[in-house]
C-alpha atoms as a PDB file:
ATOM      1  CA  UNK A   1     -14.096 -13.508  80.219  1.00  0.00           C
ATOM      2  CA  UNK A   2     -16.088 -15.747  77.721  1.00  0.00           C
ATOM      3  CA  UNK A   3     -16.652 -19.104  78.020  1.00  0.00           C
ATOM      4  CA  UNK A   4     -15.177 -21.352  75.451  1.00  0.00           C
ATOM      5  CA  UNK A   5     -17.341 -23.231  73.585  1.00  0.00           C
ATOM      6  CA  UNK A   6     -17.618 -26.461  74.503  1.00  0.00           C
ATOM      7  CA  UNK A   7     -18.589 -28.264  70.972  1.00  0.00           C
ATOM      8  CA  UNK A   8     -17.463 -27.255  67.327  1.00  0.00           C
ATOM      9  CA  UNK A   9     -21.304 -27.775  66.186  1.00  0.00           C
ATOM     10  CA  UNK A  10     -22.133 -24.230  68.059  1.00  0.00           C
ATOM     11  CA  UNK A  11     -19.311 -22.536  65.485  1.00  0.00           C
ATOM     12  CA  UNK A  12     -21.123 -20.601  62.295  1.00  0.00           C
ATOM     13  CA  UNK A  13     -20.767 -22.232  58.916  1.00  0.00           C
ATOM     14  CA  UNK A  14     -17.717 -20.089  56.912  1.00  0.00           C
ATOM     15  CA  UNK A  15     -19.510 -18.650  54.030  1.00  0.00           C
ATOM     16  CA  UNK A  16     -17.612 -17.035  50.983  1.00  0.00           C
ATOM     17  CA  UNK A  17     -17.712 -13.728  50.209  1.00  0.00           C
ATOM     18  CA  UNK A  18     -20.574 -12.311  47.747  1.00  0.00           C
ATOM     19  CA  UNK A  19     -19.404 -12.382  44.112  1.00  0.00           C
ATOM     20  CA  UNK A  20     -18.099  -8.749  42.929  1.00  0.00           C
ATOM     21  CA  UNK A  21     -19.680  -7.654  39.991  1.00  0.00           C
ATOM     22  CA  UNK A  22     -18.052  -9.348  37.142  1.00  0.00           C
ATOM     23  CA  UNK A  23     -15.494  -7.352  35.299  1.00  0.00           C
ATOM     24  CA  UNK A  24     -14.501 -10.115  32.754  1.00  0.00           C
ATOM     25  CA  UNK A  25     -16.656  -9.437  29.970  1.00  0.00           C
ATOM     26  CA  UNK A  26     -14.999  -5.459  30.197  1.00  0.00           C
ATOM     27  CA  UNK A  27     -11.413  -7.068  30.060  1.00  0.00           C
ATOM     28  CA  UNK A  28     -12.262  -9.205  27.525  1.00  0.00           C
ATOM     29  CA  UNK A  29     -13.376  -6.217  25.145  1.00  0.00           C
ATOM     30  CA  UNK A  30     -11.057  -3.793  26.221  1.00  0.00           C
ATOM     31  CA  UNK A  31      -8.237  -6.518  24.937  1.00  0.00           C
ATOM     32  CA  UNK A  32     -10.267  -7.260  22.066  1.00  0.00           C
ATOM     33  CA  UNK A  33     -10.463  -3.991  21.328  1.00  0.00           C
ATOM     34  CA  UNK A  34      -6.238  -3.439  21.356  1.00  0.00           C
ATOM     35  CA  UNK A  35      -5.884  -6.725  19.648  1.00  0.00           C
ATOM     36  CA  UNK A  36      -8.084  -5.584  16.879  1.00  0.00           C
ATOM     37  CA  UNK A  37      -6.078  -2.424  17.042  1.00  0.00           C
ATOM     38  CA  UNK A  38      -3.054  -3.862  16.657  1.00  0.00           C
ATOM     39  CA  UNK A  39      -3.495  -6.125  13.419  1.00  0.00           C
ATOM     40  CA  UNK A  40      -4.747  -2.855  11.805  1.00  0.00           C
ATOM     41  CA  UNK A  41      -1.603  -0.730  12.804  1.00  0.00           C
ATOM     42  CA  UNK A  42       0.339  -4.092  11.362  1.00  0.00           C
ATOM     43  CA  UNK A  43      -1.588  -3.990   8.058  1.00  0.00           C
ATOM     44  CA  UNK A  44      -1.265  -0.583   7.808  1.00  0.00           C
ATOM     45  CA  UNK A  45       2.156  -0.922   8.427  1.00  0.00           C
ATOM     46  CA  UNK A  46       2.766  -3.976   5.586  1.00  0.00           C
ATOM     47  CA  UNK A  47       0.801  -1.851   3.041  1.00  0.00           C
ATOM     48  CA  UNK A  48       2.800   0.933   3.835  1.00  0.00           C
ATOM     49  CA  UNK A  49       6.174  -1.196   3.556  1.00  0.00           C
ATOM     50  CA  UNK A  50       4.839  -2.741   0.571  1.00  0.00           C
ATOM     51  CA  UNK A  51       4.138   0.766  -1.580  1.00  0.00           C
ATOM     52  CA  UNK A  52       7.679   1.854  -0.841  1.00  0.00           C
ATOM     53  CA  UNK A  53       9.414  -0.861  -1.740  1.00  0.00           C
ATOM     54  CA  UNK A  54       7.033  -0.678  -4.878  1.00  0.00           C
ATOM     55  CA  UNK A  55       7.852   3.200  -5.514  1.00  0.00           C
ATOM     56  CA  UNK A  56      11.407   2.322  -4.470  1.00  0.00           C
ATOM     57  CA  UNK A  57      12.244   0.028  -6.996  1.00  0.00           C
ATOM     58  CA  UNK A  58      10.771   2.174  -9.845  1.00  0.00           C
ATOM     59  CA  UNK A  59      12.486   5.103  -8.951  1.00  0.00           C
ATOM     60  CA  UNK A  60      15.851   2.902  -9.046  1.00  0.00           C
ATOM     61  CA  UNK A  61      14.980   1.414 -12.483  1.00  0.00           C
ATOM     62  CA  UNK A  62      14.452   5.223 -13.687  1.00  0.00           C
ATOM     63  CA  UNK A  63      17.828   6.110 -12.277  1.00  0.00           C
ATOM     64  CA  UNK A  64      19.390   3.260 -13.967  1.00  0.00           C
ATOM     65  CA  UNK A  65      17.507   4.139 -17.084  1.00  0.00           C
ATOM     66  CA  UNK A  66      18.973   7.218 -17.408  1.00  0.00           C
ATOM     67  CA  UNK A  67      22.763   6.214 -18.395  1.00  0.00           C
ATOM     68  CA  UNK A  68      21.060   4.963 -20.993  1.00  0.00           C
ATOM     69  CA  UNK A  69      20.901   6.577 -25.182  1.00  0.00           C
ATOM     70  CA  UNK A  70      17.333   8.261 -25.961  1.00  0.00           C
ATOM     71  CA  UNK A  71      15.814   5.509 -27.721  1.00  0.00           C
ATOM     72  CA  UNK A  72      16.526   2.825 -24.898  1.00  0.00           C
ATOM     73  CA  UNK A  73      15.972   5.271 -22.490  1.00  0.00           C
ATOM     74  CA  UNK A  74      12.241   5.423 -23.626  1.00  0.00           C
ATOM     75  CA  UNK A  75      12.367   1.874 -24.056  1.00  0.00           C
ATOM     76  CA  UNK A  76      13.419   1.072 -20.907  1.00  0.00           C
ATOM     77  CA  UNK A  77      11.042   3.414 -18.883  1.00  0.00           C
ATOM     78  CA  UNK A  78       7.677   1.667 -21.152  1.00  0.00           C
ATOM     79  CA  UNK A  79       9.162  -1.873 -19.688  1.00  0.00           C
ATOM     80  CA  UNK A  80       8.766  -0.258 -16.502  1.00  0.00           C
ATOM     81  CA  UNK A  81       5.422   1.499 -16.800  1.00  0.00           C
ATOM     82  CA  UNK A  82       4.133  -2.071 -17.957  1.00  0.00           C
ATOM     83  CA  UNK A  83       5.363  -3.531 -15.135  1.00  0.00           C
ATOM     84  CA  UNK A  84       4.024  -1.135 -12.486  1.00  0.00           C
ATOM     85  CA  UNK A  85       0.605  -1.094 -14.136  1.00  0.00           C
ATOM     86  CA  UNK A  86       0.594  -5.058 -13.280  1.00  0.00           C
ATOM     87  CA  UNK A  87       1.681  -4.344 -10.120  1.00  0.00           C
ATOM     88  CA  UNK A  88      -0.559  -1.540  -9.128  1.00  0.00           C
ATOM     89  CA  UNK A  89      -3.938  -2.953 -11.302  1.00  0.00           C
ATOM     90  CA  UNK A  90      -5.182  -6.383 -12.655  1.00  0.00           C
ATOM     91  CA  UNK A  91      -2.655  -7.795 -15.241  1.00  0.00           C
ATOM     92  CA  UNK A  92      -5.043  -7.853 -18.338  1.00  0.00           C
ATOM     93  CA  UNK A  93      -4.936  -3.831 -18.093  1.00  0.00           C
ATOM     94  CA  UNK A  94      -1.215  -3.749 -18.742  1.00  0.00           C
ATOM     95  CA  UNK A  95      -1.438  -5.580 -22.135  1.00  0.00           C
ATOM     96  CA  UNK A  96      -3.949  -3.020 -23.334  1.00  0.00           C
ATOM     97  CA  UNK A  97      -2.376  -0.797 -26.155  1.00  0.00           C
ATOM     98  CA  UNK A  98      -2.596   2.839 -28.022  1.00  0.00           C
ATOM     99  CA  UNK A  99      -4.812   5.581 -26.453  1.00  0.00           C
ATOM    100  CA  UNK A 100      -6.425   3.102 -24.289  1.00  0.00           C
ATOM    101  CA  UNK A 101      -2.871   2.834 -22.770  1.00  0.00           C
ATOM    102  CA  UNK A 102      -2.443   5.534 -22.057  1.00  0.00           C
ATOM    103  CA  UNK A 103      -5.815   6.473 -20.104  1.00  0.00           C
ATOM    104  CA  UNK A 104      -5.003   3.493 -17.973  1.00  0.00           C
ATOM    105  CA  UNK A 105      -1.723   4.922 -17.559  1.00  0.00           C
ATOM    106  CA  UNK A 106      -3.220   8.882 -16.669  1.00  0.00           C
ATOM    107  CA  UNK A 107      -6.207   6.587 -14.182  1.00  0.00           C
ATOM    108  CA  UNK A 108      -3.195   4.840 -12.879  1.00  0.00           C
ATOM    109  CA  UNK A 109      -1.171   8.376 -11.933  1.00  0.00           C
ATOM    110  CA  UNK A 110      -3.959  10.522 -12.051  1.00  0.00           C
ATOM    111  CA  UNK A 111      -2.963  12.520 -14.296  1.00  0.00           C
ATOM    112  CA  UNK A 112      -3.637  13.529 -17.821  1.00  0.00           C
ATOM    113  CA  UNK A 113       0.573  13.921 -18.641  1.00  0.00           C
ATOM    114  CA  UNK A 114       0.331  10.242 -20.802  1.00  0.00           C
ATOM    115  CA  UNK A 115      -3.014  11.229 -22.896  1.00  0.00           C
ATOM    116  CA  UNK A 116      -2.406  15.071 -23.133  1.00  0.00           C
ATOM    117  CA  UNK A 117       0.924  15.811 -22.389  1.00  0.00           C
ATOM    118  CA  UNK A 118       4.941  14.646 -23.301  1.00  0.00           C
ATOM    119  CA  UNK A 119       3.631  10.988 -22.066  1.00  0.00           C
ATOM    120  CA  UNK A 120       1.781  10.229 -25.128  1.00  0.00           C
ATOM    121  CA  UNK A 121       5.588   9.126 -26.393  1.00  0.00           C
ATOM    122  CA  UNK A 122       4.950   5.887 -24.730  1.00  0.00           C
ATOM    123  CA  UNK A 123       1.828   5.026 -27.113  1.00  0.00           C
ATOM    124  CA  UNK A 124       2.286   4.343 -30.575  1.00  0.00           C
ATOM    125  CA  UNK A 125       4.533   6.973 -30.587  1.00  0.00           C
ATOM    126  CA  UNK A 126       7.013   4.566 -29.197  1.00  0.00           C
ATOM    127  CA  UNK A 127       7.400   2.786 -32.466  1.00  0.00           C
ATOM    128  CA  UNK A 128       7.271   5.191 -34.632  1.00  0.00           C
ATOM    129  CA  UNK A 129       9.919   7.751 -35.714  1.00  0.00           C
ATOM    130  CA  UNK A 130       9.784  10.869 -33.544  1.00  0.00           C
ATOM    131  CA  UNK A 131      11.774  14.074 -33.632  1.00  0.00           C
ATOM    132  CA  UNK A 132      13.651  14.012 -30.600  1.00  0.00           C
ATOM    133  CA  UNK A 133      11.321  13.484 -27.486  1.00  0.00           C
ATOM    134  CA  UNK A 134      12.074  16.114 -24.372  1.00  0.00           C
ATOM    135  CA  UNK A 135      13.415  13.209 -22.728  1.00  0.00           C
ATOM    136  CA  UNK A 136      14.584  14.796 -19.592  1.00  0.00           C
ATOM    137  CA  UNK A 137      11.006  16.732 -19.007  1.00  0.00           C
ATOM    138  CA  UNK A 138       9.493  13.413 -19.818  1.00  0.00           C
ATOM    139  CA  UNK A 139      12.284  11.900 -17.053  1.00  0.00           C
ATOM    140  CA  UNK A 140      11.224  14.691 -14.471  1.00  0.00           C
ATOM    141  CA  UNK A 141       7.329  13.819 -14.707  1.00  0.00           C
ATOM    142  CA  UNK A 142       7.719   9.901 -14.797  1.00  0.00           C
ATOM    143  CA  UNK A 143       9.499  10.603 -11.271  1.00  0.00           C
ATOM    144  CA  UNK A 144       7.363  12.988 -10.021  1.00  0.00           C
ATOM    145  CA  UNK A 145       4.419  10.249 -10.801  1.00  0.00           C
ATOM    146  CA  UNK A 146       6.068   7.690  -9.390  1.00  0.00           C
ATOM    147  CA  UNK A 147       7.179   9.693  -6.249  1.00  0.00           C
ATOM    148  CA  UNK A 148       3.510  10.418  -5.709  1.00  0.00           C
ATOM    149  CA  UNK A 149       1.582   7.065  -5.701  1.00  0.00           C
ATOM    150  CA  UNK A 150      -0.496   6.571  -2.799  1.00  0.00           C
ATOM    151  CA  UNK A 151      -1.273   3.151  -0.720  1.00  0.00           C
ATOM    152  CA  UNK A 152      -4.802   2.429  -2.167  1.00  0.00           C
ATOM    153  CA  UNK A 153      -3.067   2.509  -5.743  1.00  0.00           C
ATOM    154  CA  UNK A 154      -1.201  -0.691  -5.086  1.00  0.00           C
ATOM    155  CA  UNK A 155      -3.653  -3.709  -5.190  1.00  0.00           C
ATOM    156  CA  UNK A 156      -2.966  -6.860  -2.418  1.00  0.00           C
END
């Protein structure tokens, strides 16, 4: 058997163990990486909330628009055209009048239905005598327009 030693000063020094090779600056980018991945799946998922609610609440107003006669029918569905075309583009370009109007309104939609089509109604049309409008085509289009606008349409 070994002799015991007879003094602690013949005992090694305890060392510590050699560093690993660092992993931190891997965990720190892998959960900067899902961080950054989350706040875009939130903001996509606030625009996305955001045009919905947007396309929601026109499509109500053109429901509620239709109980109403022809006249304030039209009436009623300008009002709301005005008001999406602040919503969905600076607010000078909803004051703008007459043909120029309406190509905001067809850039807006993409579509040529306000410049070329029944939508011309709600230019100066509007306030002039007209012999009886195809209101419920024009109804059908106006939803189908709004039914189809798309996130990058609807400005922060």
């Amino acid at each position: 058997m070994a002799e015991p030693v007879a003094s602690l000063d013949a005992l090694r020094g305890l060392r510590a163990p050699p560093a690993p090779d660092s992993l931190a600056p891997y965990v720190v980018t892998i959960l900067a990486g899902f961080l950054l991945a989350a706040l875009f799946l939130v903001a996509a998922r606030m625009l996305l909330a955001r045009r919905q609610r947007i396309r929601r609440a026109a499509e109500a107003e053109l429901v509620r628009s239709r109980a109403l006669p022809p006249p304030e029918r039209l009436a009623a569905q300008a009002k709301l055209l005005r008001r999406l075309a602040r919503v969905l583009g600076p607010d000078a370009e909803a004051r703008q009048q007459g043909t120029a109007w309406l190509a905001r309104l067809d850039q807006l939609f993409a579509t040529s239905f306000f410049s070329q089509g029944e939508g011309r109604v709600f230019g100066a049309e509007l306030y002039s005598p007209r012999a009886n409008p195809d209101i419920e085509a024009i109804d059908r289009s106006l939803a189908g327009l709004i039914a189809r606008l798309r996130p990058r349409q609807v400005r922060q």
